[in-house]
C-alpha atoms as a PDB file:
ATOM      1  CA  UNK A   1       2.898 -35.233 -20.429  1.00  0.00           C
ATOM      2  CA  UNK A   2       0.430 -38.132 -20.887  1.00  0.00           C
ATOM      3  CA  UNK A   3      -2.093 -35.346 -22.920  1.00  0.00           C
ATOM      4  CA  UNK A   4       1.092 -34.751 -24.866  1.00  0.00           C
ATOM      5  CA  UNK A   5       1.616 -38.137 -25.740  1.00  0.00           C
ATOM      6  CA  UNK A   6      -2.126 -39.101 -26.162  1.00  0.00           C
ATOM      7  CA  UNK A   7      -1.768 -35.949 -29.020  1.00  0.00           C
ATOM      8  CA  UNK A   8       0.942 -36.980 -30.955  1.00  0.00           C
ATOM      9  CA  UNK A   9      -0.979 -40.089 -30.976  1.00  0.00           C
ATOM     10  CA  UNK A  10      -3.677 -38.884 -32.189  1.00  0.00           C
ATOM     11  CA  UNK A  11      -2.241 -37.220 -35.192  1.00  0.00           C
ATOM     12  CA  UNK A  12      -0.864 -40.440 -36.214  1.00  0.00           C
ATOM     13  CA  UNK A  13      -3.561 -42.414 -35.881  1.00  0.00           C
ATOM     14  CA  UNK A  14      -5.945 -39.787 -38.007  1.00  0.00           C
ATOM     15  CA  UNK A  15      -3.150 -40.548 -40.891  1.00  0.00           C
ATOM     16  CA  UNK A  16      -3.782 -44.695 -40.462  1.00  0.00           C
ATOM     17  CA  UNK A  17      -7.151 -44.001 -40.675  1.00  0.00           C
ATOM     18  CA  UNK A  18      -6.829 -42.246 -44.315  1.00  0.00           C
ATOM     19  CA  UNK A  19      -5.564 -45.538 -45.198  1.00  0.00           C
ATOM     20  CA  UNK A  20      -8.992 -46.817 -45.000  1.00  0.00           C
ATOM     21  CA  UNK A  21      -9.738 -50.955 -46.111  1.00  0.00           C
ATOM     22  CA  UNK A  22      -6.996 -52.091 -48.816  1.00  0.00           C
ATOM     23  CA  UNK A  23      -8.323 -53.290 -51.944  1.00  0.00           C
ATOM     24  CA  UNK A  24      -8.510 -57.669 -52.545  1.00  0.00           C
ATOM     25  CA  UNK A  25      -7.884 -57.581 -55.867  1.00  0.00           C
ATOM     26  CA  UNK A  26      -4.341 -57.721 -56.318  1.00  0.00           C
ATOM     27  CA  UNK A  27      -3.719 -56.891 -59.989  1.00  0.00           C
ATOM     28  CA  UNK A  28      -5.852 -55.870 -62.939  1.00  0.00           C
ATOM     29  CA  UNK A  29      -3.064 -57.308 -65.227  1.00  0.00           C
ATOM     30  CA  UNK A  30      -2.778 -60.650 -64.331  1.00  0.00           C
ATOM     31  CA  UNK A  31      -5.189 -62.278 -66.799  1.00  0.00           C
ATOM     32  CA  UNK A  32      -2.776 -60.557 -69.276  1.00  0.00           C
ATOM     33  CA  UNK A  33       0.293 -62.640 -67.528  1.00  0.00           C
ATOM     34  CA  UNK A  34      -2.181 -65.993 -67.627  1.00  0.00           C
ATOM     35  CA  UNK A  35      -2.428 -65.588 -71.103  1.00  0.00           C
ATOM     36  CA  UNK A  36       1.120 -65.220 -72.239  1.00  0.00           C
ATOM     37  CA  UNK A  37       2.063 -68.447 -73.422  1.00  0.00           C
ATOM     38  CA  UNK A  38       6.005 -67.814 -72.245  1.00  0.00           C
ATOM     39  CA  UNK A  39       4.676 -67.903 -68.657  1.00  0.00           C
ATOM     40  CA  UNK A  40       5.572 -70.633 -66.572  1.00  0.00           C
ATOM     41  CA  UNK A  41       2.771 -73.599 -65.851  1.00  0.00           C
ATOM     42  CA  UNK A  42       4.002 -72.175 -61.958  1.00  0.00           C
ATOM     43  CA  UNK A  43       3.745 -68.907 -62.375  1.00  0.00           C
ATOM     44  CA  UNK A  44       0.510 -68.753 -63.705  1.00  0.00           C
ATOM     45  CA  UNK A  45      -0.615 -71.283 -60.612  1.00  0.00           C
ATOM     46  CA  UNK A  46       0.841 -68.633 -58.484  1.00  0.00           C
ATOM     47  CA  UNK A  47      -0.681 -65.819 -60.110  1.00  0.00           C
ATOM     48  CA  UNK A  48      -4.164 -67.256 -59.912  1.00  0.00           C
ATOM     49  CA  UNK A  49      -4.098 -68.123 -56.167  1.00  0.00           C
ATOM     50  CA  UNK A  50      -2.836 -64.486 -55.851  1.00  0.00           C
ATOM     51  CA  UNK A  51      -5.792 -63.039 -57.579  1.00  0.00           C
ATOM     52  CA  UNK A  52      -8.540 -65.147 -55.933  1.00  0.00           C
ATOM     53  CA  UNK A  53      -7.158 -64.644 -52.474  1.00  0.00           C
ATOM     54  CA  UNK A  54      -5.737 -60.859 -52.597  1.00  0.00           C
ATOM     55  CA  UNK A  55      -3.102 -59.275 -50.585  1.00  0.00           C
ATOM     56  CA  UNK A  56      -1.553 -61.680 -48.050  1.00  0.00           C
ATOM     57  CA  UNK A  57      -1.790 -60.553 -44.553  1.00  0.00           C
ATOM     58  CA  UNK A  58       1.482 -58.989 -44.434  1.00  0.00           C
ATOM     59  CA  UNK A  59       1.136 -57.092 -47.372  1.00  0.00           C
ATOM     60  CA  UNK A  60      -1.912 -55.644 -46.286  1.00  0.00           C
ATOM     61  CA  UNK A  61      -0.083 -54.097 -43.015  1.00  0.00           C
ATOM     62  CA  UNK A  62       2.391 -53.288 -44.921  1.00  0.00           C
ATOM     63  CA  UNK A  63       0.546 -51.508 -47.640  1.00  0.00           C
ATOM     64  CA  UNK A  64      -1.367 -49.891 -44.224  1.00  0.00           C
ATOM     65  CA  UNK A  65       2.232 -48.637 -42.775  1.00  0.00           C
ATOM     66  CA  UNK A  66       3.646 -47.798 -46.721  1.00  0.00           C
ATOM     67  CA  UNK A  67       0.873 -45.364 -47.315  1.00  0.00           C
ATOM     68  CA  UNK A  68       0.592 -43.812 -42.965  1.00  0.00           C
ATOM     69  CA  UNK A  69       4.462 -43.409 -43.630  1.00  0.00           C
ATOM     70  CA  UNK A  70       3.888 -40.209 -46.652  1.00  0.00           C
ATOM     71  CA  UNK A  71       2.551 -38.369 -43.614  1.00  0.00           C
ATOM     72  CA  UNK A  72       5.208 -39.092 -41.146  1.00  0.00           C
ATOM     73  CA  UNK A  73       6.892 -35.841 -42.441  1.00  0.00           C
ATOM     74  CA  UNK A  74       4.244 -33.540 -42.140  1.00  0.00           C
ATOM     75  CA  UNK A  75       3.015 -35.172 -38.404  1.00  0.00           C
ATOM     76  CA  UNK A  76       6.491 -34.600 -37.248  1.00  0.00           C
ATOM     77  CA  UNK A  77       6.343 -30.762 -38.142  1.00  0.00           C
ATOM     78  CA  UNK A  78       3.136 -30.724 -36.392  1.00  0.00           C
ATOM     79  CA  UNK A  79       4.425 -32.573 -33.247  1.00  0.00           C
ATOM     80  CA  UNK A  80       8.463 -31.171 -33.049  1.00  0.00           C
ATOM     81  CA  UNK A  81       7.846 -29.403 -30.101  1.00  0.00           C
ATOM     82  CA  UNK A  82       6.877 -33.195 -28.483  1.00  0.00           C
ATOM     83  CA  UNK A  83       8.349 -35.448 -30.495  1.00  0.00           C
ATOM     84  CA  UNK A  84      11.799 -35.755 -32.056  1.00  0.00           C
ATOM     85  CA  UNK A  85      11.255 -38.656 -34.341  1.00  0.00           C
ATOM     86  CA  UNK A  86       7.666 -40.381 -35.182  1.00  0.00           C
ATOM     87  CA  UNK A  87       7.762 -43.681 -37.293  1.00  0.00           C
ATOM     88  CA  UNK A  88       5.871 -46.143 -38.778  1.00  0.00           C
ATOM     89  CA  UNK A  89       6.709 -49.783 -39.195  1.00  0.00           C
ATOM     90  CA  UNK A  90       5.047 -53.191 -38.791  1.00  0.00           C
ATOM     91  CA  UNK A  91       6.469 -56.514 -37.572  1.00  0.00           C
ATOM     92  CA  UNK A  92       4.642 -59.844 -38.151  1.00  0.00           C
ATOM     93  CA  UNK A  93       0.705 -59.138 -37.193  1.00  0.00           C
ATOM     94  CA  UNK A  94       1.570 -55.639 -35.675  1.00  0.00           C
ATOM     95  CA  UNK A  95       1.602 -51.767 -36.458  1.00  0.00           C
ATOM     96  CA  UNK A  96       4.513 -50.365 -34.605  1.00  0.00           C
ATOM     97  CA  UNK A  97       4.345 -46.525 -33.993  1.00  0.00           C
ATOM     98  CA  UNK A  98       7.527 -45.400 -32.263  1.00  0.00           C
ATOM     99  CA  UNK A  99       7.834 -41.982 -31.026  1.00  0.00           C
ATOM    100  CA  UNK A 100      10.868 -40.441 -29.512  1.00  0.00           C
ATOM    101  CA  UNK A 101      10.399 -37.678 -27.082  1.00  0.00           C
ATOM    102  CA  UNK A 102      12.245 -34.522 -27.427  1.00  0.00           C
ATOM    103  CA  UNK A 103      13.187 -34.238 -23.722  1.00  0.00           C
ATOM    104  CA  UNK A 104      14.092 -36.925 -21.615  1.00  0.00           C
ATOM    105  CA  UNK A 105      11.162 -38.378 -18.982  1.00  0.00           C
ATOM    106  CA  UNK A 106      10.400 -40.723 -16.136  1.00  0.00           C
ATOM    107  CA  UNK A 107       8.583 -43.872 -17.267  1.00  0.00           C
ATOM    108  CA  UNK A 108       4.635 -43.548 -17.655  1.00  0.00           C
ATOM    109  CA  UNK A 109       2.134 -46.114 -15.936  1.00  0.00           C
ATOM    110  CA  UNK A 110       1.222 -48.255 -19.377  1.00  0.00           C
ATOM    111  CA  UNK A 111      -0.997 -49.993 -17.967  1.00  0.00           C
ATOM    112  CA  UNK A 112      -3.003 -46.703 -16.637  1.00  0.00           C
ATOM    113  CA  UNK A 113      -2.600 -45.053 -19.666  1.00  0.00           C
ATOM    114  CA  UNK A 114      -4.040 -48.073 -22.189  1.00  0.00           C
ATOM    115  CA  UNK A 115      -7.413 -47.609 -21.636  1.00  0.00           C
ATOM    116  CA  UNK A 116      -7.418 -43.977 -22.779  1.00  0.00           C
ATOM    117  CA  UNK A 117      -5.211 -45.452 -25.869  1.00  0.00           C
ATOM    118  CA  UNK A 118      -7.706 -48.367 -26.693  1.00  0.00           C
ATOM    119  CA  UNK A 119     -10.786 -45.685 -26.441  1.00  0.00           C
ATOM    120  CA  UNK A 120      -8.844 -43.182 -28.621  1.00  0.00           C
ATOM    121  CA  UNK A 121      -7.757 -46.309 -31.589  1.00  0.00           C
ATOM    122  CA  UNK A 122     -11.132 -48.112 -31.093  1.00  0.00           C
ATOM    123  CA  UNK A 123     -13.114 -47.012 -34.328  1.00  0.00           C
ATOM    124  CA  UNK A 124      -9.942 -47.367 -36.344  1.00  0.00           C
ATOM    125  CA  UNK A 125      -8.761 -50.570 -35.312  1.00  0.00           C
ATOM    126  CA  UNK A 126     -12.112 -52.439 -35.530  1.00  0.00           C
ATOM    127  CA  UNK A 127     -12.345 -51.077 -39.342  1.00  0.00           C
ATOM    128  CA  UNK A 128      -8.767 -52.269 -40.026  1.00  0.00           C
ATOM    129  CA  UNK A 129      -9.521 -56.003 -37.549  1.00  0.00           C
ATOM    130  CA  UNK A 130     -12.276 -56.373 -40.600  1.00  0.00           C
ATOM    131  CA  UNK A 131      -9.953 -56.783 -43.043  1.00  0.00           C
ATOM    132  CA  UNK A 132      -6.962 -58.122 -40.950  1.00  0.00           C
ATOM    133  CA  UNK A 133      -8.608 -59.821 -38.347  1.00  0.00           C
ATOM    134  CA  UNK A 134      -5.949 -60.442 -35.170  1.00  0.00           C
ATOM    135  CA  UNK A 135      -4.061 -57.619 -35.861  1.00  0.00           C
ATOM    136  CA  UNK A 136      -1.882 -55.773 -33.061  1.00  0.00           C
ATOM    137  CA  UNK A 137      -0.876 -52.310 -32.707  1.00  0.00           C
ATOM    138  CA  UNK A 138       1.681 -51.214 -30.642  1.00  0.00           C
ATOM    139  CA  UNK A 139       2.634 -47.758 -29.421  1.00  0.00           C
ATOM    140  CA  UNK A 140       6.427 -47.332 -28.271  1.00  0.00           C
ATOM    141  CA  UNK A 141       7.311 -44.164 -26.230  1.00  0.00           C
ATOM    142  CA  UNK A 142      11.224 -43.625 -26.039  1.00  0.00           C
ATOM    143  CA  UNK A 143      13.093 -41.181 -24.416  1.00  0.00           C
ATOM    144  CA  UNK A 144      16.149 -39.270 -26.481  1.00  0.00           C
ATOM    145  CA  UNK A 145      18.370 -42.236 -25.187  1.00  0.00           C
ATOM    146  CA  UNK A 146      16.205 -44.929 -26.750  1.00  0.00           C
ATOM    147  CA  UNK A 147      14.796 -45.853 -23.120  1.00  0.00           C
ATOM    148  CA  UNK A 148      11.414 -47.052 -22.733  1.00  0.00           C
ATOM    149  CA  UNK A 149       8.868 -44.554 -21.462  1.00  0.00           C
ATOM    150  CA  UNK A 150       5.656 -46.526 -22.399  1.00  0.00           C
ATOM    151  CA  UNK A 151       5.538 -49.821 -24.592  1.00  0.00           C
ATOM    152  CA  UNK A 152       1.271 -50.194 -25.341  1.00  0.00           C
ATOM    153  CA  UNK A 153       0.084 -53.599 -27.470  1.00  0.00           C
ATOM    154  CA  UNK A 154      -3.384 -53.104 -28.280  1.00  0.00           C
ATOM    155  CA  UNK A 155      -5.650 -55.956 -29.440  1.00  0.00           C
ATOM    156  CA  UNK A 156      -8.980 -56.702 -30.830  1.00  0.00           C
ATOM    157  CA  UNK A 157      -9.292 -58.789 -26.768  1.00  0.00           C
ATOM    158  CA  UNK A 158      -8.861 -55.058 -25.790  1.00  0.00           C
ATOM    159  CA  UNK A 159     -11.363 -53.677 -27.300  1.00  0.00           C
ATOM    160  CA  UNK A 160     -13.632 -56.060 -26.454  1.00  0.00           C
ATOM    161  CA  UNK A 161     -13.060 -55.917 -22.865  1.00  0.00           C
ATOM    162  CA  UNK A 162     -13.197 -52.123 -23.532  1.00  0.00           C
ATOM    163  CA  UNK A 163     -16.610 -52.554 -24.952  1.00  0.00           C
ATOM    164  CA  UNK A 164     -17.507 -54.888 -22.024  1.00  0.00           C
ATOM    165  CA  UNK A 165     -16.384 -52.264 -19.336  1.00  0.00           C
ATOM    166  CA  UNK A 166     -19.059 -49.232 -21.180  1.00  0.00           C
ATOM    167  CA  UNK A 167     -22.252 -51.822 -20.946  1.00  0.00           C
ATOM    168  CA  UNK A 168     -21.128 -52.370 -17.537  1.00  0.00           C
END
């Protein structure tokens, strides 16, 4: 079951990772908005701190989840003899991937299983911890009866002591 689950994963995560960096600029028309004279003194203040800073951090994760979610479809297709629903969401800091099992099983040993997780999301999540530094994935297992088979946070700490554990 756990190389099931470590698939599905897999095909999920190769979708995120098409995703790539998100762009900083936010808008190529906003000097067009800071030049219309009907625009609010407060508006254009907004605009500007918009422009020089980018995305906000939740609308990069967002924009992250928005674009893995157009695949969802297909990876489910892929995956229906595992999975009965795969989805895609984000909470404040953190990539939630939910996946439902088709048939009902016993609980899985999280903590045994993260360190194959954490080596499997590694080059991803360091690319997308460059642009979103702090951010969290987590990886929710659920049986046909919404209960929990697995519930996985990884974090960039995770990695690290991932990294730390190889140079050992």
């Amino acid at each position: 079951m756990k190389k099931k689950i470590i698939g599905g994963l897999l095909a999920v995560l190769t979708v995120t990772a098409l995703v790539g960096c998100t762009p900083k600029d936010s808008s190529k028309d906003s000097k067009k908005d800071d030049t219309s004279s009907k625009v609010s003194k407060k508006k254009k203040t907004a605009d500007k701190k918009k422009k020089d800073e980018g995305y906000s951090r939740q609308e990069q994760i967002d924009l992250i989840v928005s674009v893995a979610q157009t695949q969802v479809a297909s990876i489910k297709k892929q995956q229906s003899d595992t999975y009965s629903d795969i989805s895609i969401t984000s909470k404040k800091d953190t990539i939630v991937y939910t996946y439902v099992l088709k048939e009902q099983t016993p609980a899985i040993d999280s903590a045994a299983l993260k360190p194959t997780l954490v080596k499997q999301v590694n080059s991803l999540f360091e690319t997308m911890t460059e642009t979103i530094p702090g951010l969290k994935m987590q990886f929710l297992f659920l049986n046909p009866d919404k209960s929990e088979v697995a519930n996985i946070t990884v974090t960039e700490d995770d990695l690290k002591q991932a990294e730390t554990a190889t140079d050992s």
